[in-house]
Protein backbone atom coordinates (compact mmCIF):
# COMPACT_ATOMS: atom_id res chain seq x y z
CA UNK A 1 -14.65 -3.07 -14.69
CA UNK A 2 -11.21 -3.08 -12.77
CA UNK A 3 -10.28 -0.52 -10.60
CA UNK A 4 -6.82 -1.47 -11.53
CA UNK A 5 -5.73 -2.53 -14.72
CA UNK A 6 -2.13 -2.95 -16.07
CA UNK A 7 -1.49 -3.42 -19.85
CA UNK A 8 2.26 -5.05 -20.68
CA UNK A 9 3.68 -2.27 -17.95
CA UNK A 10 7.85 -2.39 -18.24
CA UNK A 11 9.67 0.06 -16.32
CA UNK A 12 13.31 -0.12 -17.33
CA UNK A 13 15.79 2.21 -15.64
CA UNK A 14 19.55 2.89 -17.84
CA UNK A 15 22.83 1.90 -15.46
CA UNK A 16 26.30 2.35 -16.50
CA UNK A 17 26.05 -1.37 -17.10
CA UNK A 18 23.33 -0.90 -19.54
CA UNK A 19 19.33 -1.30 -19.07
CA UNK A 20 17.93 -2.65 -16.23
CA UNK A 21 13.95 -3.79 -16.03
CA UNK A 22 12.22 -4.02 -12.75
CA UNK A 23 9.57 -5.32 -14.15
CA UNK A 24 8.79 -6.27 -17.74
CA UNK A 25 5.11 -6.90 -19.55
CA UNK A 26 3.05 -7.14 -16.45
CA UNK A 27 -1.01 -7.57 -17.03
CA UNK A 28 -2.74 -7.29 -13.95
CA UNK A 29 -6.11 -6.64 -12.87
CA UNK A 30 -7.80 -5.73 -9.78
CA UNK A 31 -11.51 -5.30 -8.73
CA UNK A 32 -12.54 -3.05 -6.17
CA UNK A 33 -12.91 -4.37 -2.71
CA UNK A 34 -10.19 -6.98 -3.49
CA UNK A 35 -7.25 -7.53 -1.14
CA UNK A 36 -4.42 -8.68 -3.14
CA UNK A 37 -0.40 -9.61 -2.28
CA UNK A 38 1.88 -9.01 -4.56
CA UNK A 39 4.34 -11.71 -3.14
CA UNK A 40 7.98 -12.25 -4.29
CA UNK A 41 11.40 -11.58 -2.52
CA UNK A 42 13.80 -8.01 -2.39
CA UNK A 43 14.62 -7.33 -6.25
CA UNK A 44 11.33 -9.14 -7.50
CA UNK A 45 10.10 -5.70 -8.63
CA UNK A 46 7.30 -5.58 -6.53
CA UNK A 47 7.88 -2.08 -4.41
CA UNK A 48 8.37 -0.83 -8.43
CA UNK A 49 4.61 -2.63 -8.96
CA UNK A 50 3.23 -0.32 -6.37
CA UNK A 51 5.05 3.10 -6.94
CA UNK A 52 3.43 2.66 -10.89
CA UNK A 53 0.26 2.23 -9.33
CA UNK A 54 0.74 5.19 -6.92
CA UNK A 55 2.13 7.23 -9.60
CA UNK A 56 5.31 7.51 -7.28
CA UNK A 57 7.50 6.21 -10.61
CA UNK A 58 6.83 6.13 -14.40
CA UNK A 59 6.19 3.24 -16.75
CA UNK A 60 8.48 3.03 -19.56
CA UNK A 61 5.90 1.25 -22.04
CA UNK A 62 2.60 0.66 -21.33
CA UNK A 63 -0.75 1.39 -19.57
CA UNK A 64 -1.76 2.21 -15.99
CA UNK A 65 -5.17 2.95 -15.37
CA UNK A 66 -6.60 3.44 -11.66
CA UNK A 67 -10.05 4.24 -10.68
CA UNK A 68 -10.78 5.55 -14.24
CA UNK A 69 -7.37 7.68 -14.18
CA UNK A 70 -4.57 6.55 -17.17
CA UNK A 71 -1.82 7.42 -15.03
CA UNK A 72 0.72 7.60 -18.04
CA UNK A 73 -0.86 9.81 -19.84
CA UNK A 74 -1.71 12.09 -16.90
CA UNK A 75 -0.81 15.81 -16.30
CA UNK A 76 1.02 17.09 -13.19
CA UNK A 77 -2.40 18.43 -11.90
CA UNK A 78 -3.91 15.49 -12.79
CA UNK A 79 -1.36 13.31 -10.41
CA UNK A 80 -1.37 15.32 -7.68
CA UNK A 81 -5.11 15.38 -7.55
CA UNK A 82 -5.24 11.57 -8.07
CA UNK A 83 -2.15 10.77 -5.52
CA UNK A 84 -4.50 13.33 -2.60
CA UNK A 85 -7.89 11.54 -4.16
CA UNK A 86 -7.68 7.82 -5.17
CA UNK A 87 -4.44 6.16 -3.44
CA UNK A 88 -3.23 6.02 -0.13
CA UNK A 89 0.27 4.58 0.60
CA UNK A 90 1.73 2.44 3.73
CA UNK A 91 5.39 3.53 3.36
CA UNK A 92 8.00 0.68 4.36
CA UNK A 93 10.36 3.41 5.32
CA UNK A 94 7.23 5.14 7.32
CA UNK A 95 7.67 8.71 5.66
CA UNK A 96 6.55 10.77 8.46
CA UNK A 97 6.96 14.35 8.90
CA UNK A 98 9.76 14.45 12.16
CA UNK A 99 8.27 18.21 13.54
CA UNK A 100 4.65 16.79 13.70
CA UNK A 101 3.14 14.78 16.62
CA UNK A 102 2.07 11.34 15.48
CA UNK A 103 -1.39 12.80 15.69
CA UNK A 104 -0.49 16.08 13.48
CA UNK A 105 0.73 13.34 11.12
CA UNK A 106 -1.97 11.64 10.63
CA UNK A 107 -4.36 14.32 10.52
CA UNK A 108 -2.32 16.00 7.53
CA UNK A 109 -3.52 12.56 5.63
CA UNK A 110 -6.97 13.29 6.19
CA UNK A 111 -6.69 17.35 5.58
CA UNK A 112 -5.37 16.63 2.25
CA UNK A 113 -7.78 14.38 1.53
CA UNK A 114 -10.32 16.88 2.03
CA UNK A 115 -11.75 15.07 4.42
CA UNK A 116 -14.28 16.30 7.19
CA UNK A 117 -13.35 15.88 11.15
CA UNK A 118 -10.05 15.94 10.35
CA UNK A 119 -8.96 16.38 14.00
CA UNK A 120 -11.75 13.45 14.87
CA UNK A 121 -10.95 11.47 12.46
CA UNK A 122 -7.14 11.12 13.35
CA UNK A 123 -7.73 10.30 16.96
CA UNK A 124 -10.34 7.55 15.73
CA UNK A 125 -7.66 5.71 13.48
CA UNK A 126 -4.90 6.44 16.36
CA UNK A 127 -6.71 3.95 18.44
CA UNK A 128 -7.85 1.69 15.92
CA UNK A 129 -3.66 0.62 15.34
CA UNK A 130 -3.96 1.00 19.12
CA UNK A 131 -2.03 4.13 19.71
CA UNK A 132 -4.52 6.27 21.49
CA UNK A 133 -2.10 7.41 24.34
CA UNK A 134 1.01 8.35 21.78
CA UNK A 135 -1.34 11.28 19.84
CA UNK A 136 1.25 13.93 20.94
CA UNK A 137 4.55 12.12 21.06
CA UNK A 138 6.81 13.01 18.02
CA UNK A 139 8.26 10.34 15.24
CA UNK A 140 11.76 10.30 17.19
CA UNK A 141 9.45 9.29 20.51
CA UNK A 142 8.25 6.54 18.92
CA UNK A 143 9.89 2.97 18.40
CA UNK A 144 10.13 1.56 14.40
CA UNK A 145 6.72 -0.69 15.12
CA UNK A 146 4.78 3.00 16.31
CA UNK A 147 6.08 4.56 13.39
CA UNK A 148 4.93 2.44 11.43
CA UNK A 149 1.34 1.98 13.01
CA UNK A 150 1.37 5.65 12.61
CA UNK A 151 2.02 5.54 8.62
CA UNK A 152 -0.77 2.88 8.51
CA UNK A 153 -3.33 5.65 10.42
CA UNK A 154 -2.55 8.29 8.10
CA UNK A 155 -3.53 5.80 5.18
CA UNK A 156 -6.49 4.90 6.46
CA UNK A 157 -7.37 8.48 7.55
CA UNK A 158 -7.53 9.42 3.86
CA UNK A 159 -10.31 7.25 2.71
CA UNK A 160 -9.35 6.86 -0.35
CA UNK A 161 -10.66 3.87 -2.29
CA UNK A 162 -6.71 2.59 -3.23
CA UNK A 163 -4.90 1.61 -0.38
CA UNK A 164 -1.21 0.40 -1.37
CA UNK A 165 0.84 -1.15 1.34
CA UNK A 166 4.77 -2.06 0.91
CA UNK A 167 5.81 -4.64 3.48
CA UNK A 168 3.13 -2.83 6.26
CA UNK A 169 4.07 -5.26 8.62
CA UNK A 170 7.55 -5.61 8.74
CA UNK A 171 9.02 -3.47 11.59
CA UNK A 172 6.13 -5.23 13.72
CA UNK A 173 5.66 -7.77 16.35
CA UNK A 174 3.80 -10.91 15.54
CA UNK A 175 0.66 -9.79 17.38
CA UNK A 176 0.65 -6.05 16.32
CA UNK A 177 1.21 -7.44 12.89
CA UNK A 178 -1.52 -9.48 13.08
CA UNK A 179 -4.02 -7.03 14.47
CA UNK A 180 -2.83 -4.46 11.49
CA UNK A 181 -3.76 -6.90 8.65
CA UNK A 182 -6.98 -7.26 10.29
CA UNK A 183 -7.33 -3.44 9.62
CA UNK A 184 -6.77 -4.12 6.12
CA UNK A 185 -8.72 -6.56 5.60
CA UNK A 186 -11.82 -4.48 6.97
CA UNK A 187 -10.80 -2.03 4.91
CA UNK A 188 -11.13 -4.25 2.27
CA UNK A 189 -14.72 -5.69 3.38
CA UNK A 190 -15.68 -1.70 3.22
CA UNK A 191 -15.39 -1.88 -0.01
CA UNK A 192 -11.60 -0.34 -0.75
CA UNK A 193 -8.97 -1.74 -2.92
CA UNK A 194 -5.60 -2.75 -0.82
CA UNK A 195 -2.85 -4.20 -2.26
CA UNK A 196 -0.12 -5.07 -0.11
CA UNK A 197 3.50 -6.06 -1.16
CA UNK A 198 4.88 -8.10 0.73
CA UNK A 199 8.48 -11.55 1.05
CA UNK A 200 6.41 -13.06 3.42
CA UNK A 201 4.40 -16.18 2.32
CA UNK A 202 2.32 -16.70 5.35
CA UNK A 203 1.17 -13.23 5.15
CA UNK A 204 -0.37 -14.00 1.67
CA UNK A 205 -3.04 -15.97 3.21
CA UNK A 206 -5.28 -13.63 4.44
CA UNK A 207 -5.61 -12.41 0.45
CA UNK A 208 -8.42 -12.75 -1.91
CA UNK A 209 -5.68 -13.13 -4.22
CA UNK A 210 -1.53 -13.32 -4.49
CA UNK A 211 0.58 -11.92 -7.62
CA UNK A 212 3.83 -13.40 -7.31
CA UNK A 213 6.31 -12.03 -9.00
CA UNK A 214 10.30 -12.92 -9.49
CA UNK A 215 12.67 -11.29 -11.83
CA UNK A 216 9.97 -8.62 -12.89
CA UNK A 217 8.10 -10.71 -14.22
CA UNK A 218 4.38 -12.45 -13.19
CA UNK A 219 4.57 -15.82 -12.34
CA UNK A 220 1.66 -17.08 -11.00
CA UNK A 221 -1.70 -14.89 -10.38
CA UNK A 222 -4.58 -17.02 -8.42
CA UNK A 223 -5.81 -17.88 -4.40
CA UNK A 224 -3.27 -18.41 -1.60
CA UNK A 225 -1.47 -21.26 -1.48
CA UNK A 226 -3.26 -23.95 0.75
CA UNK A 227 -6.26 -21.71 0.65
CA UNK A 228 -7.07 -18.31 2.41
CA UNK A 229 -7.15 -18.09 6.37
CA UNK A 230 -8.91 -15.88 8.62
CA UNK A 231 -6.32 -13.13 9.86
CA UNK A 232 -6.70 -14.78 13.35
CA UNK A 233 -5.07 -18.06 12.35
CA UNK A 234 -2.02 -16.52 10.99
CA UNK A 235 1.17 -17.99 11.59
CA UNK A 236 4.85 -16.88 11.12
């Protein structure tokens, strides 16, 4: 069984020009353990993809199920205790609380995850995005690309089997970058779902599979284009 299923999702949102659809009849279907890209450029719909799966936005017709949860039919309770239990996000705009230390930050992702170690657990994923000497510098300390790493700790503090990146490395240097999608893709190997959204082609080659959208709609669904690569031989 998938661990994420869409059934002929549309989200359409009402402008003073008249309806708009970010996306529009999108099947899609993820196993767990896969690491997909959801690949298309800005106004694709594919941040919109993500917050439906994350139950950060609404569908307007359709099915979402996740991990055995129908997300559209869900009550309040039932998203908040599937947003703390099943998904993690990678915010593009990082998302991090300004009057916590980077550490503090992350370690609220693994408290409300219930997890154990909390504390332990935060300094472990601070050096595994290699940040092990900025635990007690603030967000404002930080440059964009140590925000960012610090967004990507929190996720992975969580544990949560759904890991849902939007465009994790884009305020990152090539070789930062590169080190991060290695992260993902372990998590991946471990057995969690990631999906990451993503413009950048190259960056689609380290996927078991690419989704490519463009104008809300799926356009092709299969392997990378020229054939996966190991994160190491990434170019861009």
């Amino acid at each position: 069984m998938p661990i994420i299923e869409l059934e002929q999702v549309a989200r359409r949102y009402e402008t003073g020009a008249g309806t708009v659809a970010a996306i529009e009849g999108v099947d899609l279907r993820v196993d767990a353990g896969e690491l997909v890209v959801v690949l298309g450029p800005s106004g694709s719909g594919k941040t919109t993809l993500l917050n439906l799966v994350g139950a950060l936005d609404t569908a307007t017709e359709g099915r979402v199920v996740v991990a055995g949860h129908d997300v559209t039919a869900a009550s309040r309770r039932d998203l908040f205790r599937y947003r703390r239990e099943t998904v993690s996000f990678v915010f593009q705009t990082f998302n991090l609380f300004p009057g916590l230390t980077a550490l503090e930050n992350v370690r609220f992702g693994a408290d409300v995850a219930g997890r154990p170690d909390a504390v332990a657990l935060a300094r472990t994923t601070m050096e595994q995005v290699g940040l092990g000497d900025r635990l007690d510098h603030f967000p404002s300390m930080l440059s964009g690309g140590e925000q960012q790493r610090v967004g990507i700790a929190r996720a992975l503090a969580t544990g949560n089997p759904v890991l849902l990146a939007d465009e994790p490395t884009g305020e990152l240097d090539f070789r930062t970058g590169v080190s991060i999608l290695g992260l993902l893709r372990e998590q991946a190997v471990a057995g969690a779902t990631v999906l990451i959204v993503t413009h950048n082609r190259e960056i689609s080659r380290v996927a078991d599979r690419v989704v490519e959208l463009s104008g809300g709609h799926i356009v092709s669904d299969g392997p990378p284009a020229g054939g996966q690569l190991p994160v190491a031989e990434l170019q861009w």
